[in-house]
N, C-alpha and C. Protein backbone atom coordinates (compact mmCIF):
# COMPACT_ATOMS: atom_id res chain seq x y z
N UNK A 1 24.63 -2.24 12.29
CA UNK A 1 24.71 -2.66 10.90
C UNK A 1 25.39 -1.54 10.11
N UNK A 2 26.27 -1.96 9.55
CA UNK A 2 26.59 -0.56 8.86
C UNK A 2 26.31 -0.63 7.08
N UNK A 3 26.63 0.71 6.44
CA UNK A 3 25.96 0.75 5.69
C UNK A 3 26.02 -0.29 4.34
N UNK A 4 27.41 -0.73 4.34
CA UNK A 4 27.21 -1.37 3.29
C UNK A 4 26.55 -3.02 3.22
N UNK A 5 26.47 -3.25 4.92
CA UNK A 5 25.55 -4.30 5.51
C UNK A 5 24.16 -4.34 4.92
N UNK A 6 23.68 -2.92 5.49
CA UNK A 6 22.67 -2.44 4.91
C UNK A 6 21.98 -2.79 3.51
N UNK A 7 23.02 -2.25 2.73
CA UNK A 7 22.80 -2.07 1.19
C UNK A 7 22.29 -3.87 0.45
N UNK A 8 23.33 -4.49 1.28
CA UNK A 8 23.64 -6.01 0.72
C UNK A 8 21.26 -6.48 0.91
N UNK A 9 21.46 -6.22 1.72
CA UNK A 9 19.83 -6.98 2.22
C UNK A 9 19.11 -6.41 0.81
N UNK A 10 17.62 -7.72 0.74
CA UNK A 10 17.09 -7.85 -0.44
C UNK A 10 15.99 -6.59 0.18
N UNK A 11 15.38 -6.78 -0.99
CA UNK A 11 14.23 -5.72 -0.87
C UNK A 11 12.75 -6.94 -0.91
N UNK A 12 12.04 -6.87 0.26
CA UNK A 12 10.80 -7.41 0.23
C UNK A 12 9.82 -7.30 -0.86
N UNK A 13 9.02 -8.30 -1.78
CA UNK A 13 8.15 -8.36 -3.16
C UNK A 13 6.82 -8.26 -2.37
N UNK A 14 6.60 -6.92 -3.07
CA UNK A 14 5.01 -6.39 -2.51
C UNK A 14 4.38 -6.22 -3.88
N UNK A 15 3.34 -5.82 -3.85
CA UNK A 15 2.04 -5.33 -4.13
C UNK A 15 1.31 -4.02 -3.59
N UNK A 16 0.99 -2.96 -4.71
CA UNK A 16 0.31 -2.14 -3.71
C UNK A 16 -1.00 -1.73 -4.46
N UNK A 17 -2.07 -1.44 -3.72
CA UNK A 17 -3.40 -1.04 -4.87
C UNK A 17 -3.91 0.56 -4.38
N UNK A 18 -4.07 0.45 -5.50
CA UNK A 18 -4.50 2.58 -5.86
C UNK A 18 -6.08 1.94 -6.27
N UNK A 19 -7.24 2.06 -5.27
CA UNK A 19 -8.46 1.97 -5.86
C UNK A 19 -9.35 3.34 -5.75
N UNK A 20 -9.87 3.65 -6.96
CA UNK A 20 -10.75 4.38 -7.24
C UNK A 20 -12.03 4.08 -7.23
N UNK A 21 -12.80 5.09 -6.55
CA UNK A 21 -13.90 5.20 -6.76
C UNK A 21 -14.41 5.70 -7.56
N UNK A 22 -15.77 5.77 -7.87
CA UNK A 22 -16.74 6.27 -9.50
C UNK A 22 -16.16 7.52 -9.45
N UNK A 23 -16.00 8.57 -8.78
CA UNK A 23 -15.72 9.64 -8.61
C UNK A 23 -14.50 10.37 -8.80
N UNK A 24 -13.25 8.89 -8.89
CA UNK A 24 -11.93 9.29 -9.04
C UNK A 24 -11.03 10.02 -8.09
N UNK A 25 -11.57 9.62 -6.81
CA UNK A 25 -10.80 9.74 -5.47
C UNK A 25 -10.72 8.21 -5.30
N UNK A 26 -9.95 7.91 -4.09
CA UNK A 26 -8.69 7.02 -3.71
C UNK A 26 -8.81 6.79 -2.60
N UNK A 27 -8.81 5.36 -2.37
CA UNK A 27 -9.38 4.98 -0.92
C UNK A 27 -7.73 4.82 -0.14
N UNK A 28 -7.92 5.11 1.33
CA UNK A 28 -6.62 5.37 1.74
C UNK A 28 -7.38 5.00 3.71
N UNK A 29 -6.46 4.22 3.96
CA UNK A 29 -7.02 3.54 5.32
C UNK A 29 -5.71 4.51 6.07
N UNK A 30 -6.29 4.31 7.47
CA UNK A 30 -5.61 4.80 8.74
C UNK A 30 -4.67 3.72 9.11
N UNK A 31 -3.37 3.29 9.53
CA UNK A 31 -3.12 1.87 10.38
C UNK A 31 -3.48 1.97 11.47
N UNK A 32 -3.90 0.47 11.43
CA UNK A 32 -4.25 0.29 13.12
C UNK A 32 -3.32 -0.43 13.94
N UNK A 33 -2.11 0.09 13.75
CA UNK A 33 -0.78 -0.80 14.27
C UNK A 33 -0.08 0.34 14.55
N UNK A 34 -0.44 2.01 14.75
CA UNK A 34 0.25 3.08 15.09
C UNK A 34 1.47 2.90 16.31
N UNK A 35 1.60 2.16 16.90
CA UNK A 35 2.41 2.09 17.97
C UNK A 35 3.50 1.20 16.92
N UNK A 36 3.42 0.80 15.82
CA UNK A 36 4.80 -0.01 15.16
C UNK A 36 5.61 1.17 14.84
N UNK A 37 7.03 0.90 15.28
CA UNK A 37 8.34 2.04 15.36
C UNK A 37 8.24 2.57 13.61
N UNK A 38 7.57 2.22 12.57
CA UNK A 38 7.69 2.44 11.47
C UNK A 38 6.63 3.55 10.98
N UNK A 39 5.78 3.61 12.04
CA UNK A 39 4.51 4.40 12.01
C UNK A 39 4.16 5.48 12.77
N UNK A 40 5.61 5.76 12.95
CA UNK A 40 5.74 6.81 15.13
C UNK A 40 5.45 8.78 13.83
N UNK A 41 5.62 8.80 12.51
CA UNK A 41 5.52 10.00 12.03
C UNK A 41 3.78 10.88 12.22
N UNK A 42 3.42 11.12 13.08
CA UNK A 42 2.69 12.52 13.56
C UNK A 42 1.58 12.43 12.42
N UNK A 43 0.57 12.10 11.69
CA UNK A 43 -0.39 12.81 11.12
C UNK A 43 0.24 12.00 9.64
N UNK A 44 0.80 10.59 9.76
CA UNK A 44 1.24 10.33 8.64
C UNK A 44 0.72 8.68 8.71
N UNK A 45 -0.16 8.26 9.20
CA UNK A 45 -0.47 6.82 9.84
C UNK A 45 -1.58 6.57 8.30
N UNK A 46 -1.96 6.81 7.14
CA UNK A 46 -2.13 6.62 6.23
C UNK A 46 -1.30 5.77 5.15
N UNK A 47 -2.14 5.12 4.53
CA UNK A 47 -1.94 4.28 3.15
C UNK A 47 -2.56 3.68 2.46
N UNK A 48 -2.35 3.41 1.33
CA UNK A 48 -3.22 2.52 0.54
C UNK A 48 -2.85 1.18 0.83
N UNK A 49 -3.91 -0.05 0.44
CA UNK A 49 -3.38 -1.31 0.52
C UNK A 49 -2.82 -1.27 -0.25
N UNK A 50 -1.82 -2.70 1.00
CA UNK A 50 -0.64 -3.24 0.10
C UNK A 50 0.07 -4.53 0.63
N UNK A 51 1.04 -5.46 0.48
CA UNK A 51 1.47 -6.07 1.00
C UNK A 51 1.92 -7.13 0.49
N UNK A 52 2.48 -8.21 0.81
CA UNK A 52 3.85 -9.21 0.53
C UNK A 52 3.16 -10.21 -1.02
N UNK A 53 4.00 -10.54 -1.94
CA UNK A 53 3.73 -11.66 -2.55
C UNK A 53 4.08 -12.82 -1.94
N UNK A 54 3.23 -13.83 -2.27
CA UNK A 54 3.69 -14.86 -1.36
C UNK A 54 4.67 -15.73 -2.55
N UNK A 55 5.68 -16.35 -2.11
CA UNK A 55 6.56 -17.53 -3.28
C UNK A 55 5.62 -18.08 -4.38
N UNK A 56 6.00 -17.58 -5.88
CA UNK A 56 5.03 -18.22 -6.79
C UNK A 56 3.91 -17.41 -6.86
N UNK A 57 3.28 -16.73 -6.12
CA UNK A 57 1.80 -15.80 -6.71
C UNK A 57 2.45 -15.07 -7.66
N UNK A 58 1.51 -14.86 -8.67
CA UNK A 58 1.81 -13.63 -9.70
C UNK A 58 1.33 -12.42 -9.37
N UNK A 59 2.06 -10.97 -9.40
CA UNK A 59 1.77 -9.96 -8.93
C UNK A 59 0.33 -9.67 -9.00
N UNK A 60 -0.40 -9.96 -9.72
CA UNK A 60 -1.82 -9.34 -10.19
C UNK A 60 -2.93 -9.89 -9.38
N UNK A 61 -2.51 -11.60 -8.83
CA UNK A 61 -3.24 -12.03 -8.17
C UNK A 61 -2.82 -11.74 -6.58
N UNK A 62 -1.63 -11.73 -6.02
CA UNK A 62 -1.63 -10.94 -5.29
C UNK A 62 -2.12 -9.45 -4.61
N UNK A 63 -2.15 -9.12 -5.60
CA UNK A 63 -2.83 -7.28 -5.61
C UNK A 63 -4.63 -7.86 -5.30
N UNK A 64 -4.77 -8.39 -5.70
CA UNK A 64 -6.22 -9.06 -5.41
C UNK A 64 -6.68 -9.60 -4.08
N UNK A 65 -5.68 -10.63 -4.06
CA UNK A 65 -5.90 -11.14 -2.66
C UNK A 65 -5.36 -10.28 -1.86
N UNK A 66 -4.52 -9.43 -1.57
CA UNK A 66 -4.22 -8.12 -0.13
C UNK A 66 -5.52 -6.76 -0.60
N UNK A 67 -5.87 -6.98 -1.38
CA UNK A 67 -7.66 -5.68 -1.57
C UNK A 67 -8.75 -6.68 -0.38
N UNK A 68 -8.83 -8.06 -1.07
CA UNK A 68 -9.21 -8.42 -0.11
C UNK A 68 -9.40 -8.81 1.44
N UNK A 69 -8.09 -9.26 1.31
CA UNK A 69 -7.83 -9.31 2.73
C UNK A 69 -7.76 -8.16 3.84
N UNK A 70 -7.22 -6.72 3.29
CA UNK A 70 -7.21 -5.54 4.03
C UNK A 70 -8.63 -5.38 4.05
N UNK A 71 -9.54 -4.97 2.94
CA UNK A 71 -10.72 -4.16 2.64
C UNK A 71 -12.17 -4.94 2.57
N UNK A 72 -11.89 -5.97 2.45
CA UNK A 72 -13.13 -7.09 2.20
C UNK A 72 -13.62 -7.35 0.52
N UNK A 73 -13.10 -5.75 -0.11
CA UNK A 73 -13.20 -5.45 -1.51
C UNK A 73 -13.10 -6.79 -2.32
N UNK A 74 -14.09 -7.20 -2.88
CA UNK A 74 -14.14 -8.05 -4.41
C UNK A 74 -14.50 -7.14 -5.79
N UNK A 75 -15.51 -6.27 -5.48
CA UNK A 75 -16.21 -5.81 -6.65
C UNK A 75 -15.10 -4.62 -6.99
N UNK A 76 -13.72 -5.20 -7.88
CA UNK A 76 -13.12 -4.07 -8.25
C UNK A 76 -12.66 -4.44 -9.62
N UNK A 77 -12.53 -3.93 -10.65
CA UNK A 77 -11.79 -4.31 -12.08
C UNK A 77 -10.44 -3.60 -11.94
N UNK A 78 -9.48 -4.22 -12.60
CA UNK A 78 -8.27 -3.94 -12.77
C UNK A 78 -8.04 -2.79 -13.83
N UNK A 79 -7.94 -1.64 -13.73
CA UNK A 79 -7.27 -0.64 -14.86
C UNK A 79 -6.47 -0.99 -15.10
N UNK A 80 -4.85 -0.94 -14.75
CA UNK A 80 -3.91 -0.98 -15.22
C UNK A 80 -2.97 -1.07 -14.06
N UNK A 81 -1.54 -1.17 -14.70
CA UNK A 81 -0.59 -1.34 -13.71
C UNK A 81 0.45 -0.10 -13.67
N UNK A 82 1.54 0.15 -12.82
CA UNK A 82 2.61 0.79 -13.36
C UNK A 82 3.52 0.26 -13.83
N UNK A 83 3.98 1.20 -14.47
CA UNK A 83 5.10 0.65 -15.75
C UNK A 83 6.26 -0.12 -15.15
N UNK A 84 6.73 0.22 -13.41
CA UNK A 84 7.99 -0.14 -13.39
C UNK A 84 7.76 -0.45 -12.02
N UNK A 85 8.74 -1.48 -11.40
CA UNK A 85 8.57 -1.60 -9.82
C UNK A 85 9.09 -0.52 -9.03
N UNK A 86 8.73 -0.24 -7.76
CA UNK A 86 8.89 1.17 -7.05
C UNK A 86 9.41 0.74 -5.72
N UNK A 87 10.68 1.16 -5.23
CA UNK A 87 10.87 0.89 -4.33
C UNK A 87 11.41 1.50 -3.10
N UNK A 88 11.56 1.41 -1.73
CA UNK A 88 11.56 2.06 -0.80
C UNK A 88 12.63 1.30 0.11
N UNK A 89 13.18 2.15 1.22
CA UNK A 89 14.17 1.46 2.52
C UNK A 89 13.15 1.88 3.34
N UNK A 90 13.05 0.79 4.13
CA UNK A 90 12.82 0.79 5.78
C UNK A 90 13.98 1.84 6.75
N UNK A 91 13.55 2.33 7.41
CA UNK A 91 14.43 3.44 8.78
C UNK A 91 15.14 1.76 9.05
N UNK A 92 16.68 2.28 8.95
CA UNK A 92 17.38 1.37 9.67
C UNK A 92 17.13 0.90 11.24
N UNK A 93 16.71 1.83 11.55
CA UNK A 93 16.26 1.01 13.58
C UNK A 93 15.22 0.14 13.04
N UNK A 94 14.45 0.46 11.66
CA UNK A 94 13.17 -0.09 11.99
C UNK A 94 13.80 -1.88 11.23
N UNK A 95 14.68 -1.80 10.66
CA UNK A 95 15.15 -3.00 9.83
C UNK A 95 15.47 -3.78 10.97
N UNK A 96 15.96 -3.47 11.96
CA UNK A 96 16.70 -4.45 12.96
C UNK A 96 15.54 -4.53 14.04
N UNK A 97 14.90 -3.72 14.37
CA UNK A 97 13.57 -3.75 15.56
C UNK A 97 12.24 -4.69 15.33
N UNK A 98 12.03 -4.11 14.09
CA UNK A 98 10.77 -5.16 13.23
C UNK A 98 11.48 -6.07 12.47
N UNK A 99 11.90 -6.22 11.30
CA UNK A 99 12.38 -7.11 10.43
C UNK A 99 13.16 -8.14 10.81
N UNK A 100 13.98 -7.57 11.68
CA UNK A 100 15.38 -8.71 12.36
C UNK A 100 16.32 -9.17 11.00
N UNK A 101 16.55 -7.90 10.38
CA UNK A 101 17.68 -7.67 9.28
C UNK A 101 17.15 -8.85 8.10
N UNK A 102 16.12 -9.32 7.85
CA UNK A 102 15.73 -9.58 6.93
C UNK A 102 16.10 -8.95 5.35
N UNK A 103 15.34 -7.65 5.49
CA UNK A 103 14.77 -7.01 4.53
C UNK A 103 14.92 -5.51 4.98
N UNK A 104 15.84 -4.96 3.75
CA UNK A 104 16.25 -3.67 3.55
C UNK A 104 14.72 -2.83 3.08
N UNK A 105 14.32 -2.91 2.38
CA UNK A 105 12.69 -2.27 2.17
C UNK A 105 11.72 -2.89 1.26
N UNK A 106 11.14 -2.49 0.63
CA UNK A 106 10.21 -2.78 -0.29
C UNK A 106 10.50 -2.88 -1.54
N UNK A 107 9.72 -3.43 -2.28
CA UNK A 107 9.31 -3.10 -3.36
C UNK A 107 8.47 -3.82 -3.92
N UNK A 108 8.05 -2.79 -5.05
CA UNK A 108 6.11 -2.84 -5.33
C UNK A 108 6.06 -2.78 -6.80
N UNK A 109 5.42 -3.49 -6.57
CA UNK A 109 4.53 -3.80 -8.19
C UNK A 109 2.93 -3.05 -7.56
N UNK A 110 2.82 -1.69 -8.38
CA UNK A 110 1.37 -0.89 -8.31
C UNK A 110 0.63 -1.35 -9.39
N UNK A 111 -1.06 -1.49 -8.82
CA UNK A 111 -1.95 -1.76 -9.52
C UNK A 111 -3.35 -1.00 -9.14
N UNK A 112 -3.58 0.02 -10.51
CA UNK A 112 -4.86 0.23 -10.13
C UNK A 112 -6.14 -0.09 -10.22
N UNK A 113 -7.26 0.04 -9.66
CA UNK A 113 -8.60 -0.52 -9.79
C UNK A 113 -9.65 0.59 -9.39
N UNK A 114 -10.69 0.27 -10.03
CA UNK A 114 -11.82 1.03 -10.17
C UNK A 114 -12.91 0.12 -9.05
N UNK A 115 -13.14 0.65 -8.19
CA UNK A 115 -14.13 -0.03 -7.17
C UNK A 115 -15.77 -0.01 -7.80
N UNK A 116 -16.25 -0.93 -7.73
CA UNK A 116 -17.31 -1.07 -8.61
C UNK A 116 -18.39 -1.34 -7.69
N UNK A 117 -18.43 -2.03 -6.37
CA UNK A 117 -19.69 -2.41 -5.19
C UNK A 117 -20.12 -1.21 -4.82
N UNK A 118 -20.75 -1.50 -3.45
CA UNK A 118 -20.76 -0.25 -2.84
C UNK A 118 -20.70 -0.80 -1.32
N UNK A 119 -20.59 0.70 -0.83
CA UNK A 119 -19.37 1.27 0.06
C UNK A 119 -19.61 0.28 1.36
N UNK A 120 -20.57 -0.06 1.62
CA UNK A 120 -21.11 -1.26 2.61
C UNK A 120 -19.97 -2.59 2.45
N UNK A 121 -20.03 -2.94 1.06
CA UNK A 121 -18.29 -4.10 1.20
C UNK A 121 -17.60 -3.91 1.69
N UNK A 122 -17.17 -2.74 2.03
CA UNK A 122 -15.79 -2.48 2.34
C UNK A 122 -15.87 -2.52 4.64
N UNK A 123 -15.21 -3.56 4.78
CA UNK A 123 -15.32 -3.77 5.97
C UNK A 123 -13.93 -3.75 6.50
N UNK A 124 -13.04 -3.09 7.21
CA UNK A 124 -11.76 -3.09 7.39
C UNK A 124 -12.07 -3.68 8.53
N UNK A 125 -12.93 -3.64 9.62
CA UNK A 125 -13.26 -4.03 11.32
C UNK A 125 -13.45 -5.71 11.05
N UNK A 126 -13.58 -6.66 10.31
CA UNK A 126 -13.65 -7.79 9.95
C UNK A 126 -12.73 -8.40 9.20
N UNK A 127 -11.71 -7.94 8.85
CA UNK A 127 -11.05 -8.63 7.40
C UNK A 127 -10.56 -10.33 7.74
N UNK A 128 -11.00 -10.55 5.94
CA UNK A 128 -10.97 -12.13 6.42
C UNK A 128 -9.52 -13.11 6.80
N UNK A 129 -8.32 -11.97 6.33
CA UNK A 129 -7.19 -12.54 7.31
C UNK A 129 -7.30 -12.75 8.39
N UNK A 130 -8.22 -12.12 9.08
CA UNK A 130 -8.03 -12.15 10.72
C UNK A 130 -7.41 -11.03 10.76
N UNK A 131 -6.22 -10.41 10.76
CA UNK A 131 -5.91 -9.11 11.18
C UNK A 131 -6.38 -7.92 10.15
N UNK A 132 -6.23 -7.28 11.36
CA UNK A 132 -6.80 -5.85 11.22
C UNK A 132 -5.75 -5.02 10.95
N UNK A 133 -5.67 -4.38 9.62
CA UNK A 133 -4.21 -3.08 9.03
C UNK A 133 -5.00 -2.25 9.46
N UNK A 134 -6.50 -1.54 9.07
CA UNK A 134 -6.64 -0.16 9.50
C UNK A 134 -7.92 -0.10 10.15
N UNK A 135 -7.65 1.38 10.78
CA UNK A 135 -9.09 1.62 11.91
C UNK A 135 -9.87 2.55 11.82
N UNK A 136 -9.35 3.05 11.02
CA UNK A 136 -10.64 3.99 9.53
C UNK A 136 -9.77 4.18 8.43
N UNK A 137 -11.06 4.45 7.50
CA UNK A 137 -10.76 4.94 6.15
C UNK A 137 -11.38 5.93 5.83
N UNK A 138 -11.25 6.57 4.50
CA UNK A 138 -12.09 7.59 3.48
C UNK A 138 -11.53 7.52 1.97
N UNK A 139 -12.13 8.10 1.04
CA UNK A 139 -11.86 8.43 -0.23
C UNK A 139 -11.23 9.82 -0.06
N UNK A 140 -9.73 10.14 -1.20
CA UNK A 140 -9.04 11.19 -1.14
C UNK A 140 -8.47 11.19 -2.38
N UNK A 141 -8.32 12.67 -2.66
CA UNK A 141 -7.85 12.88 -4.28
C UNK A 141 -6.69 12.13 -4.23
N UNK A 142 -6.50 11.91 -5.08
CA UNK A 142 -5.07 11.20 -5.50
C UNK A 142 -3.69 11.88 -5.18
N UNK A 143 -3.92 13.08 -5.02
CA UNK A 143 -2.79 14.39 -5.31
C UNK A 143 -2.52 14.26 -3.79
N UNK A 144 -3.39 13.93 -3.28
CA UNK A 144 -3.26 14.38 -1.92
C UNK A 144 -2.49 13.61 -0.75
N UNK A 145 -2.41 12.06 -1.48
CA UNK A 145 -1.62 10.65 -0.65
C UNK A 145 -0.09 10.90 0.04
N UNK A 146 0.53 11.37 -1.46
CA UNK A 146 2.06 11.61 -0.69
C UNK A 146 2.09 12.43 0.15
N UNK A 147 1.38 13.32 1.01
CA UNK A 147 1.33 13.98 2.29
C UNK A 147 0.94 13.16 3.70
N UNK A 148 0.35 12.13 3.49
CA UNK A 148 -0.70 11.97 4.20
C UNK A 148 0.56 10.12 4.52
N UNK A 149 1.24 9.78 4.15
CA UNK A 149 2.08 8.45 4.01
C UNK A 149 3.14 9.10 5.21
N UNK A 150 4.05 7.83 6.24
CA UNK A 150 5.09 8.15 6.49
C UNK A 150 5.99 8.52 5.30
N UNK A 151 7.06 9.78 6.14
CA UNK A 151 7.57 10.30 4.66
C UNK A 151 8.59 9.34 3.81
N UNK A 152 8.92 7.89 4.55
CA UNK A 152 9.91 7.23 3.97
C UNK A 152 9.22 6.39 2.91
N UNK A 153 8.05 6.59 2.65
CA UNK A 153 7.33 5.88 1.96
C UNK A 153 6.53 6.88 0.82
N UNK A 154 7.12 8.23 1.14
CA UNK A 154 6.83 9.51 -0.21
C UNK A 154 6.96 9.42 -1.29
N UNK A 155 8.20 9.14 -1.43
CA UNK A 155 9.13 9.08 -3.20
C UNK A 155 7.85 7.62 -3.90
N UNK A 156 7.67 7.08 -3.34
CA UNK A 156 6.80 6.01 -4.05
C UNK A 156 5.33 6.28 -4.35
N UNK A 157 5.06 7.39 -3.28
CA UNK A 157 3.47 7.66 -3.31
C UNK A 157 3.23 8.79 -4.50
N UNK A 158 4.21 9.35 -4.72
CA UNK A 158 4.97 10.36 -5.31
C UNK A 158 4.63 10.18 -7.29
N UNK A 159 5.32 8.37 -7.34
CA UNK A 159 5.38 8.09 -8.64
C UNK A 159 4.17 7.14 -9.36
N UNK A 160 3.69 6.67 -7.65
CA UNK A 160 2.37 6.25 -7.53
C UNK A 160 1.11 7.50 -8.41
N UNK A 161 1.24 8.37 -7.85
CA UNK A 161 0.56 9.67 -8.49
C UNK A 161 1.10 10.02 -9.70
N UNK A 162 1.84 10.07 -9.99
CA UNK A 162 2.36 10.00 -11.56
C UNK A 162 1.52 9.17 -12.32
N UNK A 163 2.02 7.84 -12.17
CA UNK A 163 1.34 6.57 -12.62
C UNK A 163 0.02 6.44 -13.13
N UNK A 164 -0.71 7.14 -12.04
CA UNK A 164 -2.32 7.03 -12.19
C UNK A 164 -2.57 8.32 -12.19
N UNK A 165 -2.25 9.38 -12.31
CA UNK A 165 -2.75 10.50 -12.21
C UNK A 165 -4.11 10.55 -13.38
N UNK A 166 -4.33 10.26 -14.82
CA UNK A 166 -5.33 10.14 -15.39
C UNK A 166 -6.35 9.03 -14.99
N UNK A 167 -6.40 8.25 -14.18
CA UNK A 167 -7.01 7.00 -14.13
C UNK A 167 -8.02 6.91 -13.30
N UNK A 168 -8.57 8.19 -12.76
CA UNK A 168 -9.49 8.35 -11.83
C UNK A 168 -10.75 8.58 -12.27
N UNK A 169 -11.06 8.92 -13.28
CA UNK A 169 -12.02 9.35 -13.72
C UNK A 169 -12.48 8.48 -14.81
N UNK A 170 -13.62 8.13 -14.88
CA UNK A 170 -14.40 7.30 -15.88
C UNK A 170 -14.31 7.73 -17.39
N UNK A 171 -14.07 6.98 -18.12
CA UNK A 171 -13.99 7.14 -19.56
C UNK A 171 -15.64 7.59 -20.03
């Protein structure tokens, strides 16, 4: 594919959620799909949920239904959103290996939320899609995500932390 092949492809309509806990750390799952060519970066198999709008959902309810579906999470209120969509390229091997030249990369409409249940909801080993994204989790400062992401997915985790950087902490 060359590059200006490349360029032409759309960018996939995601959703991504930044949830906080009472404490104002940031829940951030492991994938459990480490063997996908998109996930081969060393100590970088971290992320927050996220994932596709479907035709016609509105971003907000989307962001809802992929909390759920990854995390089991219901008990969360919506803070706020970011101001602007954020977007990313897929590794070109990975566009033609996984995608089958679909889709040049992402892009996201971020939404954050304040997790309000407790920590027992949160079941990633069950989710009610049927598949399983991750095979552990924890809560992590916010500051700390864009390290912890493959790096092609930095610049977003990056403005992601921008975005919410005040939003962790309870009024």
């Amino acid at each position: 594919m060359t590059p200006v092949e490349f360029e032409s492809l759309p960018y996939r309509p995601c959703v991504g959620i930044c949830l906080f806990n009472r404490s104002g750390l940031v829940w951030i799952g492991r994938r459990a799909d480490q063997d996908l060519v998109e996930h081969v970066s060393e100590g970088h198999q971290w992320q927050m949920p996220q994932g596709g709008i479907d035709p016609g959902e509105d971003p907000y309810e989307a962001a809802r239904r992929e909390l759920w579906e990854e995390t089991n999470v219901r008990s969360a209120t919506v803070l706020g959103e970011a101001p602007e969509w954020l977007s990313y390229d897929i590794p070109r091997d990975v566009v033609g290996d996984r995608w089958k030249y679909k889709w040049r990369g992402q892009t996201q409409k971020w939404f954050a939320f304040r997790f309000e249940g407790e920590e027992s909801e949160i079941n990633i080993a069950e989710p009610p899609a049927g598949e399983r994204e991750f095979a552990e989790w924890r809560w992590e400062p916010l500051e700390n995500l864009p390290a912890l992401v493959v790096p092609f997915k930095r610049p977003v985790y990056e403005k992601v932390v921008e975005a919410f950087r005040d939003w962790g902490t309870e009024a």
